[in-house]
N, C-alpha and C. Protein backbone atom coordinates (compact mmCIF):
# COMPACT_ATOMS: atom_id res chain seq x y z
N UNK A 1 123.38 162.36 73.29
CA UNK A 1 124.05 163.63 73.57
C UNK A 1 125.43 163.35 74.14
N UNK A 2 126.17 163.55 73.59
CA UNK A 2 127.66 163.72 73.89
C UNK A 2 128.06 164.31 75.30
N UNK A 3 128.99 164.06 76.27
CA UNK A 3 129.44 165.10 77.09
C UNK A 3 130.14 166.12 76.98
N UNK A 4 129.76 166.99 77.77
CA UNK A 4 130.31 168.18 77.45
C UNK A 4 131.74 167.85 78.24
N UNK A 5 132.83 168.96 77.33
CA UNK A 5 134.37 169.13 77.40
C UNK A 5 134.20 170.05 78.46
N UNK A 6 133.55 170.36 78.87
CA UNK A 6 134.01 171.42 80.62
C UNK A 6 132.95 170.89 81.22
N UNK A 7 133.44 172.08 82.79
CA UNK A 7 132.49 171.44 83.90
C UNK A 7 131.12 172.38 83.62
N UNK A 8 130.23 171.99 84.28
CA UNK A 8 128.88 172.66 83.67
C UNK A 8 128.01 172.84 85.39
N UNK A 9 126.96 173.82 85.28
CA UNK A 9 126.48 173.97 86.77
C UNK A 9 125.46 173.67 86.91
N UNK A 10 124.87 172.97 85.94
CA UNK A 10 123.47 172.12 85.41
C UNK A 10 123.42 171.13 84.92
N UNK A 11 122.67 170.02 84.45
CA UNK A 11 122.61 169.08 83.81
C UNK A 11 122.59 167.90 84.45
N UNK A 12 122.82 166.69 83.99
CA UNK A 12 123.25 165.35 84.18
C UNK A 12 124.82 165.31 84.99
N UNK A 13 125.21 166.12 84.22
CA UNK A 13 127.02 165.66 84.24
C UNK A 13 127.36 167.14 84.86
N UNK A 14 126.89 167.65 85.81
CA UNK A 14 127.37 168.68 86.39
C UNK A 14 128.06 168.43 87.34
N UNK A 15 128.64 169.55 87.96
CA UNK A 15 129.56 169.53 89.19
C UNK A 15 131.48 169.45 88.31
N UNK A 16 132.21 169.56 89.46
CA UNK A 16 133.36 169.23 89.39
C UNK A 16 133.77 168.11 89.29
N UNK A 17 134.47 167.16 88.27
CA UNK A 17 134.80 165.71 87.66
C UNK A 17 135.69 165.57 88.52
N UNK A 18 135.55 164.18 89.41
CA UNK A 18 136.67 163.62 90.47
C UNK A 18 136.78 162.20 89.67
N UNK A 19 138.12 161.90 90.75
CA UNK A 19 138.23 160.17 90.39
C UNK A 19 137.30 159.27 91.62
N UNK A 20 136.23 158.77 91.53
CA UNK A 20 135.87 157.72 92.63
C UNK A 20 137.29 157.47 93.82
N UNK A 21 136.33 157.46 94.94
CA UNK A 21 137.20 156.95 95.89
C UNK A 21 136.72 155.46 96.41
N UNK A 22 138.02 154.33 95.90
CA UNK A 22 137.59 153.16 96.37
C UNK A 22 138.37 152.44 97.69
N UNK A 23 137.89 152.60 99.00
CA UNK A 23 138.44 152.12 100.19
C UNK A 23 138.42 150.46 100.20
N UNK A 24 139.69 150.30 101.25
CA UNK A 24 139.30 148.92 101.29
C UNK A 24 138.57 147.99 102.19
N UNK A 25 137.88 146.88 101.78
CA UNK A 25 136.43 146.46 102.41
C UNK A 25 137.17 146.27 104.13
N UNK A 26 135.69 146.94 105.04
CA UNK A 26 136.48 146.77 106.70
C UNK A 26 136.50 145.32 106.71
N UNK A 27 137.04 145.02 108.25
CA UNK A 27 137.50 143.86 108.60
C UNK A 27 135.78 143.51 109.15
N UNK A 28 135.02 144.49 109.29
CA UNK A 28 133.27 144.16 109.78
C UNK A 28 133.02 143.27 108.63
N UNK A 29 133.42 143.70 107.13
CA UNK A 29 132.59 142.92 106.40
C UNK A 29 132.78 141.63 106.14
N UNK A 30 133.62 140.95 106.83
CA UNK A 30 134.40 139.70 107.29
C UNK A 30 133.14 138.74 108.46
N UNK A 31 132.33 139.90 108.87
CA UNK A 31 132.27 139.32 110.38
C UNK A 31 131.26 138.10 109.81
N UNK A 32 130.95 137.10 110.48
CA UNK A 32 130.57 135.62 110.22
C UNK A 32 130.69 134.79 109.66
N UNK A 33 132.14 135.15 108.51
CA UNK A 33 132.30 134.11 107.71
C UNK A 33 133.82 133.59 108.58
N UNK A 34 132.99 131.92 108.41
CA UNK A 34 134.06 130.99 109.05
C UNK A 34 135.07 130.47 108.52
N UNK A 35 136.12 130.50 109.11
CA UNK A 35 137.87 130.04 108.98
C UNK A 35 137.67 128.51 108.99
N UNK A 36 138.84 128.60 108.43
CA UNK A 36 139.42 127.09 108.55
C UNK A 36 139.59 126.53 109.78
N UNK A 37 140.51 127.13 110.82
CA UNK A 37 140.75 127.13 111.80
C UNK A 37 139.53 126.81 112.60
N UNK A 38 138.61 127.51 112.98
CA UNK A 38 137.80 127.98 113.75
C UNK A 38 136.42 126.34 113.33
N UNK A 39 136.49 126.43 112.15
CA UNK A 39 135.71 125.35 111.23
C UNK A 39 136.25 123.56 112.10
N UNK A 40 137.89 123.96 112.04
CA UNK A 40 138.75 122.47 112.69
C UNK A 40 138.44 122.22 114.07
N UNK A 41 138.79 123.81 114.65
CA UNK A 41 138.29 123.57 116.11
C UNK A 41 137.34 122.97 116.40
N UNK A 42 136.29 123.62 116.00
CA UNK A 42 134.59 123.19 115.98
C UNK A 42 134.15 121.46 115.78
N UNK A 43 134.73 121.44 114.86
CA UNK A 43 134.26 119.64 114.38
C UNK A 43 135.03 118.97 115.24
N UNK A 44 136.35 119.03 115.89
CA UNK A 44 136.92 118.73 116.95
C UNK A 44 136.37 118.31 118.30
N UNK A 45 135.89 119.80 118.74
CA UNK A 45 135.07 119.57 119.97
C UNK A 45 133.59 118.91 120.15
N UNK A 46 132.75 118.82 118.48
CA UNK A 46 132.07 117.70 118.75
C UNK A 46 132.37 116.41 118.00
N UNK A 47 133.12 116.62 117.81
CA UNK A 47 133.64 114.61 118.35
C UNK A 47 133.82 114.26 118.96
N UNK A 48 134.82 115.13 120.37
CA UNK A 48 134.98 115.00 121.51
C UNK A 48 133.77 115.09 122.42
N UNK A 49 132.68 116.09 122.12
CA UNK A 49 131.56 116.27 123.41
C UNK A 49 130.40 115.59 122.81
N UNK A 50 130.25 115.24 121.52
CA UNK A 50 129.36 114.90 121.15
C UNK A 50 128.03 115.90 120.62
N UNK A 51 126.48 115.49 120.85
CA UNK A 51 125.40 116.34 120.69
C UNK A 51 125.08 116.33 121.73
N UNK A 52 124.43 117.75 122.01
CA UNK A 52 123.38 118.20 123.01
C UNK A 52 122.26 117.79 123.30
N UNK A 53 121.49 117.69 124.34
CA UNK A 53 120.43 117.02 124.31
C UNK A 53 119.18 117.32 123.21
N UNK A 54 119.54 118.75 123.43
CA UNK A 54 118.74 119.16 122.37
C UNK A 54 118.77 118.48 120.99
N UNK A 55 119.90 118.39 120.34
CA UNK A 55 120.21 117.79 119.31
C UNK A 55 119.63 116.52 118.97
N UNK A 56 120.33 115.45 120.49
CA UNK A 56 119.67 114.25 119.97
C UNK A 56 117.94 114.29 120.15
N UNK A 57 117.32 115.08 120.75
CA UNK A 57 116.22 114.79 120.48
C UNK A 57 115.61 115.45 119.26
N UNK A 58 116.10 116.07 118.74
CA UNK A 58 115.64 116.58 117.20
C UNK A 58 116.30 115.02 116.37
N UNK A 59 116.78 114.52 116.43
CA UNK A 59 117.30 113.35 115.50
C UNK A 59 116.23 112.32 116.17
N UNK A 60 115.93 111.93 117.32
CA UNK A 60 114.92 111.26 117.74
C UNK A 60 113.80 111.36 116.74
N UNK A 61 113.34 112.97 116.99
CA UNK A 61 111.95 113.47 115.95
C UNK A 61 112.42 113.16 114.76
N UNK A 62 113.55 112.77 113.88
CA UNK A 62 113.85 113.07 112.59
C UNK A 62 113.50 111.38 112.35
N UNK A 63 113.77 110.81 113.41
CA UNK A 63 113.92 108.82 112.95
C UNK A 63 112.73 108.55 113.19
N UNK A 64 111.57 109.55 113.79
CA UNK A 64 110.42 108.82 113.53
C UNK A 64 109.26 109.63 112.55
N UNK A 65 109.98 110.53 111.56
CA UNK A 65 109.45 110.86 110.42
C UNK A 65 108.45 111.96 110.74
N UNK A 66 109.19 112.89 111.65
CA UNK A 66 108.38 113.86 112.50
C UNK A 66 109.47 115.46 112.16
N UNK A 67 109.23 115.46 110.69
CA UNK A 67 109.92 117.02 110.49
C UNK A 67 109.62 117.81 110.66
N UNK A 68 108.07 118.02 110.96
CA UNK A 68 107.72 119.54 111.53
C UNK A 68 107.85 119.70 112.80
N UNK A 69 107.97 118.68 113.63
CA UNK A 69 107.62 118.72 115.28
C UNK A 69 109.54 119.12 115.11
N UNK A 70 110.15 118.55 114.60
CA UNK A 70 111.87 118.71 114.59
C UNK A 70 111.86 120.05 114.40
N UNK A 71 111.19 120.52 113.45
CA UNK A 71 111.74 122.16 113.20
C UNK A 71 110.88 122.85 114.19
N UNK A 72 109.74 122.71 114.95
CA UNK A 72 109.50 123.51 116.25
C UNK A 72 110.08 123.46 116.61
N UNK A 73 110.52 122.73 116.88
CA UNK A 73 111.41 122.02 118.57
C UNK A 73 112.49 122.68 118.20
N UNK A 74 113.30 123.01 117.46
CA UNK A 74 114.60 123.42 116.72
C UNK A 74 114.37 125.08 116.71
N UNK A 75 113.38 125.14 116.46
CA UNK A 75 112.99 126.79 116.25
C UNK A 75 112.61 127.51 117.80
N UNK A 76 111.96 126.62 118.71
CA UNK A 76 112.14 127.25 120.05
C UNK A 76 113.23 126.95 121.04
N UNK A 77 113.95 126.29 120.53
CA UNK A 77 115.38 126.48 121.39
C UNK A 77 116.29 127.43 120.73
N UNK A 78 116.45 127.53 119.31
CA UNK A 78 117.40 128.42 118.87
C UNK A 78 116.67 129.89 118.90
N UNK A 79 115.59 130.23 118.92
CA UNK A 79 114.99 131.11 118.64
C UNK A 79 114.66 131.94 117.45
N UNK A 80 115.16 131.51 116.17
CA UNK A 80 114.66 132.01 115.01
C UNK A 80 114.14 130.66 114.05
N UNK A 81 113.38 131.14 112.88
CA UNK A 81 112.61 130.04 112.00
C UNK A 81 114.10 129.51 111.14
N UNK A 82 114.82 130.73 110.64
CA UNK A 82 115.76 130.39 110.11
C UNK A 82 116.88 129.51 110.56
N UNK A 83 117.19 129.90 111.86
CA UNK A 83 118.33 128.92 112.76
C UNK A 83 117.75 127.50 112.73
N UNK A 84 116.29 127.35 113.13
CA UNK A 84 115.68 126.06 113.24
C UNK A 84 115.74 125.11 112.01
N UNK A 85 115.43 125.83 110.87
CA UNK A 85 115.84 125.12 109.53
C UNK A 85 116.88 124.84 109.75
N UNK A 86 117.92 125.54 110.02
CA UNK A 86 119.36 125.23 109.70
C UNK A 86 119.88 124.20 110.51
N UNK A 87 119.60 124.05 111.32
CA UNK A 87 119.56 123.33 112.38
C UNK A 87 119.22 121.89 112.22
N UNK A 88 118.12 121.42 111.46
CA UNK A 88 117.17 120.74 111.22
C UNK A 88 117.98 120.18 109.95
N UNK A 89 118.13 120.51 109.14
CA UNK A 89 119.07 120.12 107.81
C UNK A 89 120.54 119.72 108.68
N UNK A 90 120.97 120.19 109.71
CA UNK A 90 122.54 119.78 110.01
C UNK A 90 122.37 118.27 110.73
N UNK A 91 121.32 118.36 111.28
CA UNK A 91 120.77 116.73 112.35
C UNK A 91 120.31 116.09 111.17
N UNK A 92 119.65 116.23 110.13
CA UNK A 92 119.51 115.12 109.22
C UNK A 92 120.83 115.15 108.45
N UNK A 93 121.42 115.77 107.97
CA UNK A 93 122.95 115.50 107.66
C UNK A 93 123.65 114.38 108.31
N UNK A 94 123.71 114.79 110.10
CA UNK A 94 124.51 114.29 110.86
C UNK A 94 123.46 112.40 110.94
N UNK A 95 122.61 112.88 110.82
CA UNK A 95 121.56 111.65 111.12
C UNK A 95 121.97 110.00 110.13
N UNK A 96 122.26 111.10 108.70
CA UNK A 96 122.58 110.19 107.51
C UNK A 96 123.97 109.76 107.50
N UNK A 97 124.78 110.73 108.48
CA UNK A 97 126.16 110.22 108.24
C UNK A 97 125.95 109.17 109.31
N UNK A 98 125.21 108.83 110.70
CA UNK A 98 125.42 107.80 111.73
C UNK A 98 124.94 106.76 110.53
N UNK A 99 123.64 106.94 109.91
CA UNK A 99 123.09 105.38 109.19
C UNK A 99 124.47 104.75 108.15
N UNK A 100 125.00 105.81 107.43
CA UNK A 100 125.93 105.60 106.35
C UNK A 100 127.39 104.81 107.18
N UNK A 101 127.80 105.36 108.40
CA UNK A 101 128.59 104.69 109.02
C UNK A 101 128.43 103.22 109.76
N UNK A 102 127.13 103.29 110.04
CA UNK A 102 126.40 101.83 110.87
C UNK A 102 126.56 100.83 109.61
N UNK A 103 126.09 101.60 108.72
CA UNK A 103 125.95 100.17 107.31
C UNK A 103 127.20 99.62 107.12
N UNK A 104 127.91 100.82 106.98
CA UNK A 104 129.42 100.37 106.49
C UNK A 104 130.31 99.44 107.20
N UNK A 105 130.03 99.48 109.20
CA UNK A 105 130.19 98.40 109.79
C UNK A 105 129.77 96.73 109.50
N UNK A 106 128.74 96.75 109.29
CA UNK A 106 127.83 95.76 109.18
C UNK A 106 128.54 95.16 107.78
């Protein structure tokens, strides 16, 4: 069925024909995604401070082949399952970059 050439007070295609109104996205829908800046700072200050205790003892649990006790342990300090994964993947990251750097000494 074709559209109809006028406005109609029934149907599918009723009402008065406008143009969409498209605003532009807020600065909210921005909120958590990380900068460059903010990204530099960050890796900065732990080079400088290092890991938390917390941290190294999740890499402790990770070197003795203890990934679920790592992601408790990760999941009740950060307080979500999700943070704890994430968490847990960044210490074995960081874990593989100490072995990858130790070798490369040697």
């Amino acid at each position: 069925m074709a559209p109809p050439k006028y406005e109609m007070a029934i149907g599918l295609n009723k009402g008065h024909k406008v143009t969409p109104h498209n605003p532009r996205p807020k600065p909210s829908r921005r909120k958590g995604v990380l900068s460059k800046r903010v990204k530099f700072v960050r890796d900065i200050i732990k080079e400088v401070v290092g890991l938390a205790p917390y941290e190294k003892r999740i890499i402790e649990l990770l070197k003795i082949g203890k990934d679920k006790r790592a992601l408790k342990f990760a999941k009740k300090r950060l307080g979500t399952h999700r943070r704890g994964k994430r968490k847990r993947e960044e210490m074995q990251a960081t874990l593989m970059a100490m072995r990858k750097a130790q070798s490369q000494q040697h």
